[in-house]
PDB file of N, CA and C in Angstrom:
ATOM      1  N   UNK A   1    -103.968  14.977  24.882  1.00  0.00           N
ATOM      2  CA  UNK A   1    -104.189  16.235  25.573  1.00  0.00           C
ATOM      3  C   UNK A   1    -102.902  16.576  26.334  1.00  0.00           C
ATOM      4  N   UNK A   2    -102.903  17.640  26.098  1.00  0.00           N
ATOM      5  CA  UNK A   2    -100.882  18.128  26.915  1.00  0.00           C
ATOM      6  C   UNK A   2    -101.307  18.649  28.625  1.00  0.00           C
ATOM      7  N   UNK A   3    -100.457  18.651  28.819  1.00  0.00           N
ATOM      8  CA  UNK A   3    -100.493  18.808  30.972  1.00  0.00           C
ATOM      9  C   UNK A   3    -101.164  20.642  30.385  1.00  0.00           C
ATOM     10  N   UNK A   4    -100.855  21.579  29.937  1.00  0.00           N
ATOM     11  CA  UNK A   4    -101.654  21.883  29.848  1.00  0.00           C
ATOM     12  C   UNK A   4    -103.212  22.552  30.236  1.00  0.00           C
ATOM     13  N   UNK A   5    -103.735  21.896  28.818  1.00  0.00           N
ATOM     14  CA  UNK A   5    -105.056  21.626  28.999  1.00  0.00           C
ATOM     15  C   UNK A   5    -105.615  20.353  29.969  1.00  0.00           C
ATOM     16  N   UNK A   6    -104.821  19.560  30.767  1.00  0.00           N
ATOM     17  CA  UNK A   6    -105.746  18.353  31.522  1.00  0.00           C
ATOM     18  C   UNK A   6    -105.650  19.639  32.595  1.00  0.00           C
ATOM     19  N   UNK A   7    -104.436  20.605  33.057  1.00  0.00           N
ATOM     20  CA  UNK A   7    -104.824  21.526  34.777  1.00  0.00           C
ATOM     21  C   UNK A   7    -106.135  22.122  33.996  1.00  0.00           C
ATOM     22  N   UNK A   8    -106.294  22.807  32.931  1.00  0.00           N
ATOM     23  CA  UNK A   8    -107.685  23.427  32.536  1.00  0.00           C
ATOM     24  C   UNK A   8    -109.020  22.748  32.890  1.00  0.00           C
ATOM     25  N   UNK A   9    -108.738  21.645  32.318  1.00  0.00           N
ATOM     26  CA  UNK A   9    -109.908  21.007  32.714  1.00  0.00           C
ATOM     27  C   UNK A   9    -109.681  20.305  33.569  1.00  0.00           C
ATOM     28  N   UNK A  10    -108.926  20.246  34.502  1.00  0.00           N
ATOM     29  CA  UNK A  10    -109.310  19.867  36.153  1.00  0.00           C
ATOM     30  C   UNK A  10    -109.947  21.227  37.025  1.00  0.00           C
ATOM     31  N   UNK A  11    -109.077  22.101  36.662  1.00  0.00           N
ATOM     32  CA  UNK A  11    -109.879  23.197  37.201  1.00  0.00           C
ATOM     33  C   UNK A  11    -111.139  23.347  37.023  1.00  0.00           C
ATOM     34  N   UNK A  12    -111.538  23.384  36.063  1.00  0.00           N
ATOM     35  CA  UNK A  12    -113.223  23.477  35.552  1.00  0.00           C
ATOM     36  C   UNK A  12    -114.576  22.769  36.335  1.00  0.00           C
ATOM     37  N   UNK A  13    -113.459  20.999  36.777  1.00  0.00           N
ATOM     38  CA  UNK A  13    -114.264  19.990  37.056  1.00  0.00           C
ATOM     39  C   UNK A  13    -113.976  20.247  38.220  1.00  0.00           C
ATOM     40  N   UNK A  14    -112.796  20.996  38.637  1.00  0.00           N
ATOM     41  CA  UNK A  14    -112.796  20.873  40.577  1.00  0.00           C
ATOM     42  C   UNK A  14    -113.946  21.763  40.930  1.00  0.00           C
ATOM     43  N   UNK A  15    -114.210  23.259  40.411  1.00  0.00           N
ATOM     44  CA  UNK A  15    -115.282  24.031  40.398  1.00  0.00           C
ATOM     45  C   UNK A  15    -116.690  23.307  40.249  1.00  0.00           C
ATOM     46  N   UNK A  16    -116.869  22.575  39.377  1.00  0.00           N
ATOM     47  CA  UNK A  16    -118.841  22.005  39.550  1.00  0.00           C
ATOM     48  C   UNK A  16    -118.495  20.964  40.327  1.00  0.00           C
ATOM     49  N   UNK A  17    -117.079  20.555  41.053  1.00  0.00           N
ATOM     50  CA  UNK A  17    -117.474  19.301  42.536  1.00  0.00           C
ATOM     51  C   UNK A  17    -117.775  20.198  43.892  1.00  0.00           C
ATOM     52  N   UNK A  18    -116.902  21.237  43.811  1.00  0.00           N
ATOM     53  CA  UNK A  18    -116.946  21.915  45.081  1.00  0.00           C
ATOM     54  C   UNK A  18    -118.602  22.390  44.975  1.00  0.00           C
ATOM     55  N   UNK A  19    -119.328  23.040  43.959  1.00  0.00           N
ATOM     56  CA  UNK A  19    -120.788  23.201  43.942  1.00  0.00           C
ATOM     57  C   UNK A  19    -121.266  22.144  44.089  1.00  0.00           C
ATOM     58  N   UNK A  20    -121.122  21.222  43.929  1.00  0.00           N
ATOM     59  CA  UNK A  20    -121.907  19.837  43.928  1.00  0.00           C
ATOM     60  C   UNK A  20    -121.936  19.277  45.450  1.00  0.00           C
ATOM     61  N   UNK A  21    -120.773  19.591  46.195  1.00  0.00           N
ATOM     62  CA  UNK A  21    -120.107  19.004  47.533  1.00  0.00           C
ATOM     63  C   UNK A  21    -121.104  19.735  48.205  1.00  0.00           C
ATOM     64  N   UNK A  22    -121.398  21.227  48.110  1.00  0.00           N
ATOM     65  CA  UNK A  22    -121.317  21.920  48.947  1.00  0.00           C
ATOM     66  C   UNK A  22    -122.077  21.963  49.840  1.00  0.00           C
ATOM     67  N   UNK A  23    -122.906  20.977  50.276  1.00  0.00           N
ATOM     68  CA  UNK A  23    -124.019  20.223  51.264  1.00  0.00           C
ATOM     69  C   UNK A  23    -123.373  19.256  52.379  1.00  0.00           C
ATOM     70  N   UNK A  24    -122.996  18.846  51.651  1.00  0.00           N
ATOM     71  CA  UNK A  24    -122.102  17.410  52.057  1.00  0.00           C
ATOM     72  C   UNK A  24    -120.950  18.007  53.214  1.00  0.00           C
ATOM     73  N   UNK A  25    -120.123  18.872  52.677  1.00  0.00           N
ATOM     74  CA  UNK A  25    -119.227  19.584  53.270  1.00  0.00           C
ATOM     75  C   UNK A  25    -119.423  20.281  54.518  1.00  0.00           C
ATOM     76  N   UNK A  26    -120.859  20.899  54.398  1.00  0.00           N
ATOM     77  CA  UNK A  26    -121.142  21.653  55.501  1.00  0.00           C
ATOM     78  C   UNK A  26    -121.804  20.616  56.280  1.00  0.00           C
ATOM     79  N   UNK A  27    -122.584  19.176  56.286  1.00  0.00           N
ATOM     80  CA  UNK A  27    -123.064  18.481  57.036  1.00  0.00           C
ATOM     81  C   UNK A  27    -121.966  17.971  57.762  1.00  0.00           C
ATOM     82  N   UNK A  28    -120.750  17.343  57.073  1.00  0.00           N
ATOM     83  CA  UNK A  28    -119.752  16.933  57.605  1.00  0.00           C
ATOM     84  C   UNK A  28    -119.115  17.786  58.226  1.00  0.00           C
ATOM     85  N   UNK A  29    -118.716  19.455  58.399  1.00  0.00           N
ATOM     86  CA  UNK A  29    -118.191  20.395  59.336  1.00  0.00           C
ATOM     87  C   UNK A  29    -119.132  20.232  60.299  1.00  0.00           C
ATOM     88  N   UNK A  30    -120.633  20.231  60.324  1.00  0.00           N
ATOM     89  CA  UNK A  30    -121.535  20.461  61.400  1.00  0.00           C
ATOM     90  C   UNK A  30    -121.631  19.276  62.311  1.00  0.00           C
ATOM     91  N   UNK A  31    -121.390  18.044  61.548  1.00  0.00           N
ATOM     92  CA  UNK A  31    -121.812  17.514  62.479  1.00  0.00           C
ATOM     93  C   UNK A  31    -120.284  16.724  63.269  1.00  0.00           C
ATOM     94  N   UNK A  32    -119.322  17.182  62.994  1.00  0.00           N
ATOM     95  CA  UNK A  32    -118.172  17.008  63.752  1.00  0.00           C
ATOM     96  C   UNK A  32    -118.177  17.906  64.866  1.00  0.00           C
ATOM     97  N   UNK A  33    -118.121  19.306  64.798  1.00  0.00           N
ATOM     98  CA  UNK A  33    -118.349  20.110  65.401  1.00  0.00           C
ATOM     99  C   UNK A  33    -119.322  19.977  66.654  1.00  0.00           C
ATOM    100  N   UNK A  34    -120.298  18.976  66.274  1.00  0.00           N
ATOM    101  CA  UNK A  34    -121.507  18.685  67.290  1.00  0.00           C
ATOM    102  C   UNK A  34    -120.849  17.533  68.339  1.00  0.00           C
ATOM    103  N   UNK A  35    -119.840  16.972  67.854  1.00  0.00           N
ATOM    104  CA  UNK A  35    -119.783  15.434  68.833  1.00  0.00           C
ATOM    105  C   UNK A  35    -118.380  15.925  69.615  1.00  0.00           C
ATOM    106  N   UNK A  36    -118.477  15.232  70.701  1.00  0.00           N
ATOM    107  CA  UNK A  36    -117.537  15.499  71.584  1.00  0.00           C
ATOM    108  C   UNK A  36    -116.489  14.728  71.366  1.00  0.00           C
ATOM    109  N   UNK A  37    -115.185  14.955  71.701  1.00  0.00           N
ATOM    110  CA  UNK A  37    -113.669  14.215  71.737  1.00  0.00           C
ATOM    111  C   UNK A  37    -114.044  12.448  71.773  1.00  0.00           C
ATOM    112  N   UNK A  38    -115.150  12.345  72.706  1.00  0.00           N
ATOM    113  CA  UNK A  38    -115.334  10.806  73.045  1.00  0.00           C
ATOM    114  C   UNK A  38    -116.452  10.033  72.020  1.00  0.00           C
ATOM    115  N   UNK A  39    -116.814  10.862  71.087  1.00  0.00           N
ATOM    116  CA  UNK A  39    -118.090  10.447  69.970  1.00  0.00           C
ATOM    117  C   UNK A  39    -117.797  10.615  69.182  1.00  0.00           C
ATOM    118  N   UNK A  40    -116.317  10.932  68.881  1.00  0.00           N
ATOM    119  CA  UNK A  40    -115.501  10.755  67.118  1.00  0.00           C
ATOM    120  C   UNK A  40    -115.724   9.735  66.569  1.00  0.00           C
ATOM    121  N   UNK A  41    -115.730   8.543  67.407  1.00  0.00           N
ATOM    122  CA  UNK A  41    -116.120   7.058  66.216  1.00  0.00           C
ATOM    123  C   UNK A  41    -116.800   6.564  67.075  1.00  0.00           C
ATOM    124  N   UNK A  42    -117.295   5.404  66.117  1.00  0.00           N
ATOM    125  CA  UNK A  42    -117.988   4.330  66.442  1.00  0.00           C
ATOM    126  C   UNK A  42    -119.683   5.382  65.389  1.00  0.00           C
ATOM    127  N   UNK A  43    -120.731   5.660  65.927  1.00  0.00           N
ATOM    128  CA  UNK A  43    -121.613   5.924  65.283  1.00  0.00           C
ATOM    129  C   UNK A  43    -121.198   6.785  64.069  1.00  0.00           C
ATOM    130  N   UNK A  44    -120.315   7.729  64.740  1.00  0.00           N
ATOM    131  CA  UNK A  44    -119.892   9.121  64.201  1.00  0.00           C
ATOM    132  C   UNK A  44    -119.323   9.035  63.176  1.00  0.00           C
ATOM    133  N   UNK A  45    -118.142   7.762  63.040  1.00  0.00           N
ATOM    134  CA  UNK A  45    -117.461   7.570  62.318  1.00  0.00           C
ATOM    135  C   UNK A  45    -117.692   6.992  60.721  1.00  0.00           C
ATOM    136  N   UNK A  46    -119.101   6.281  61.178  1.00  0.00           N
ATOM    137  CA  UNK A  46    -119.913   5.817  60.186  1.00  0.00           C
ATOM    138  C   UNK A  46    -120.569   6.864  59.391  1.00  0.00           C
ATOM    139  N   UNK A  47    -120.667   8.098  60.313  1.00  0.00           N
ATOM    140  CA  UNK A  47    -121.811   8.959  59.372  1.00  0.00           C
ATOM    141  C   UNK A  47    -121.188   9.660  58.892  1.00  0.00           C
ATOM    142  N   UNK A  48    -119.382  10.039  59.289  1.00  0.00           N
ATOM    143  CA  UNK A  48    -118.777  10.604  58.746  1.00  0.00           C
ATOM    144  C   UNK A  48    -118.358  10.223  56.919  1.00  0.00           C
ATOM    145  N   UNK A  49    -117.622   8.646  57.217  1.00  0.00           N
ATOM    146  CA  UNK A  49    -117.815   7.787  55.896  1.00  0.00           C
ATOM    147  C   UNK A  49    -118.690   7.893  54.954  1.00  0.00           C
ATOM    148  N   UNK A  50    -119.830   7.813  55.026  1.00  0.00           N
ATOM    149  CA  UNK A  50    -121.074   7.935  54.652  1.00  0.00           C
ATOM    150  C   UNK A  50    -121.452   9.293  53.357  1.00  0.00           C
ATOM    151  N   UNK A  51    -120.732  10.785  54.269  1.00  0.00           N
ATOM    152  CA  UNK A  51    -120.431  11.553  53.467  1.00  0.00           C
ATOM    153  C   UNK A  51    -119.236  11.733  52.525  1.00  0.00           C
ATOM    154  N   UNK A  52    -118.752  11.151  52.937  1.00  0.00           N
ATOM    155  CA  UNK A  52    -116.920  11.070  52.519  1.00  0.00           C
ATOM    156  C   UNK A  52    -117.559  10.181  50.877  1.00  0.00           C
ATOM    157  N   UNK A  53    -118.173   9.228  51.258  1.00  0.00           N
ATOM    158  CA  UNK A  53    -118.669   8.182  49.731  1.00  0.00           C
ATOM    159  C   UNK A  53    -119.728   9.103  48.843  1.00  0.00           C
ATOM    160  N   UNK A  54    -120.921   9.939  49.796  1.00  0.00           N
ATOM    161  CA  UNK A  54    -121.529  11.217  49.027  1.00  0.00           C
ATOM    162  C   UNK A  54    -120.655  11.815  48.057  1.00  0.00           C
ATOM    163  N   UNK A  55    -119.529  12.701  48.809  1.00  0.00           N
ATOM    164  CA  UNK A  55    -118.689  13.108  48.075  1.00  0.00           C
ATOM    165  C   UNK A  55    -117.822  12.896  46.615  1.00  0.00           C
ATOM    166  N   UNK A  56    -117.357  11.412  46.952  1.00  0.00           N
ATOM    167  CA  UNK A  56    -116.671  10.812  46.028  1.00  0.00           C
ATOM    168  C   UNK A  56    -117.813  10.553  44.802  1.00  0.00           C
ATOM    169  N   UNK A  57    -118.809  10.158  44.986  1.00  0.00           N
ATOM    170  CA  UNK A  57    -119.910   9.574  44.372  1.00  0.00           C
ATOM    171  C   UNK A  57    -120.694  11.298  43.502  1.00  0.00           C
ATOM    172  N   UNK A  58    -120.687  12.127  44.172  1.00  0.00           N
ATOM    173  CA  UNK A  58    -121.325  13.334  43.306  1.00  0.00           C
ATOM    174  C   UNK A  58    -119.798  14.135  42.582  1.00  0.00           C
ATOM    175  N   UNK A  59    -118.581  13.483  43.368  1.00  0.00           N
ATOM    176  CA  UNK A  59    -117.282  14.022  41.892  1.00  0.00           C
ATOM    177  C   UNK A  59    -117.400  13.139  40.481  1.00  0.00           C
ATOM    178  N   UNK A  60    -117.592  11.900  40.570  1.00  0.00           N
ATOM    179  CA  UNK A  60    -117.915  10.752  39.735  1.00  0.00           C
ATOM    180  C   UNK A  60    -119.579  10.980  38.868  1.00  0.00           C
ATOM    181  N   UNK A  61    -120.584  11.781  39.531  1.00  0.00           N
ATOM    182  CA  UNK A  61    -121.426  11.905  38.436  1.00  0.00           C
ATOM    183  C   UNK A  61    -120.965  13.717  37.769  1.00  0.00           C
ATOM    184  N   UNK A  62    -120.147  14.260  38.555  1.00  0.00           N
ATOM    185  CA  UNK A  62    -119.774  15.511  37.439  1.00  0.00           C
ATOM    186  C   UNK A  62    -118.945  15.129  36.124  1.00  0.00           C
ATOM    187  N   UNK A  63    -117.670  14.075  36.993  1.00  0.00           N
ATOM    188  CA  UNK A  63    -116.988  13.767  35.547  1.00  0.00           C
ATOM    189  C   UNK A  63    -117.854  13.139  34.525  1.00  0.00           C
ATOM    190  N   UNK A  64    -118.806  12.087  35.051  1.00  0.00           N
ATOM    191  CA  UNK A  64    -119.065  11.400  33.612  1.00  0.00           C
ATOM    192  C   UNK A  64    -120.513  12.407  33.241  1.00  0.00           C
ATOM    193  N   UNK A  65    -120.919  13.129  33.847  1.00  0.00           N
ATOM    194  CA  UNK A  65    -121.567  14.548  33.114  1.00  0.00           C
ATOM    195  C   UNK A  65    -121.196  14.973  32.407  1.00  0.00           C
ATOM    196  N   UNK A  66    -119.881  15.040  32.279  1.00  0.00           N
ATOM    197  CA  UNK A  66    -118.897  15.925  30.837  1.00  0.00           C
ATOM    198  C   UNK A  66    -118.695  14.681  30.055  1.00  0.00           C
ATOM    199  N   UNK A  67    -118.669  13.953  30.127  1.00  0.00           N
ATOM    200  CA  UNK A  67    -118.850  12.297  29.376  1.00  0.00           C
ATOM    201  C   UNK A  67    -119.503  11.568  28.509  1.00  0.00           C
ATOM    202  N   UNK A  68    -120.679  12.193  28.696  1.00  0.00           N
ATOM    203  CA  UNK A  68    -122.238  11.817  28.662  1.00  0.00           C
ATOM    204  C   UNK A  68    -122.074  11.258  27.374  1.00  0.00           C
ATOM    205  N   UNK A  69    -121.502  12.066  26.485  1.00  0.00           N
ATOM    206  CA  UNK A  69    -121.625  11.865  24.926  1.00  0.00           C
ATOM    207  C   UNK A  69    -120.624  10.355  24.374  1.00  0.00           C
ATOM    208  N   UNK A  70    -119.713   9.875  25.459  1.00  0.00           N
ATOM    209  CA  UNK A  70    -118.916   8.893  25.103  1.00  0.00           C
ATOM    210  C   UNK A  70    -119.377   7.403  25.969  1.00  0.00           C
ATOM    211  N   UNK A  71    -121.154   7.910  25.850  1.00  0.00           N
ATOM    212  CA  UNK A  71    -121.932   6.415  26.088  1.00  0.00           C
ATOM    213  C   UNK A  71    -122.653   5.959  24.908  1.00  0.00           C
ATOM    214  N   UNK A  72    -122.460   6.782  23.879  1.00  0.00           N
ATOM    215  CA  UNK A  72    -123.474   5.501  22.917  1.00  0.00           C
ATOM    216  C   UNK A  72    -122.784   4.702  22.432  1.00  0.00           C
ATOM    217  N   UNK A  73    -123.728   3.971  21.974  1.00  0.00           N
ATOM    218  CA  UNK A  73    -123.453   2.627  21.342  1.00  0.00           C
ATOM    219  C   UNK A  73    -122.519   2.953  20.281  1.00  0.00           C
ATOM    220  N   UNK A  74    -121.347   1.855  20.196  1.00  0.00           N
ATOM    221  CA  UNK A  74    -120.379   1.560  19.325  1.00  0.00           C
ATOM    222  C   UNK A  74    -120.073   0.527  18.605  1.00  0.00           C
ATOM    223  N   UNK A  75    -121.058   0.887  17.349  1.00  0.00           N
ATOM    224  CA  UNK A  75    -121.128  -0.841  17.076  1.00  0.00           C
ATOM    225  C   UNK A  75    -120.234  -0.923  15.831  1.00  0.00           C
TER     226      UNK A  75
END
């Protein structure tokens, strides 16, 4: 595949993560927004992480969504 077509289809796949995120994103703006200068970490920091792995974890089921077909069996 030439550079190209991989920006094509990154573009494509950045579009169904940002739909996919788009929960995640706004929990994580809201609930920063909610804690004060002195409640950035320690609980906060955990729940922040927490979405940060959401995130990573719903980009990882879009890619192998477009994938799907390069799980069967290869015998």
């Amino acid at each position: 595949m030439c550079a190209a077509e991989q920006q094509l289809e990154a573009k494509a796949l950045e579009g169904k993560i940002r739909c996919a995120i788009e929960h995640e994103v706004t929990s994580l703006a809201q609930l920063l927004v909610s804690k004060g200068e002195r409640d950035l970490f320690g609980k906060t920091e955990f729940e922040v992480r927490d979405l940060v792995l959401k995130i990573g974890a719903k980009a990882y089921e879009e890619r192998l969504r477009e994938k799907k077909t390069a799980t069967t069996d290869r015998q």
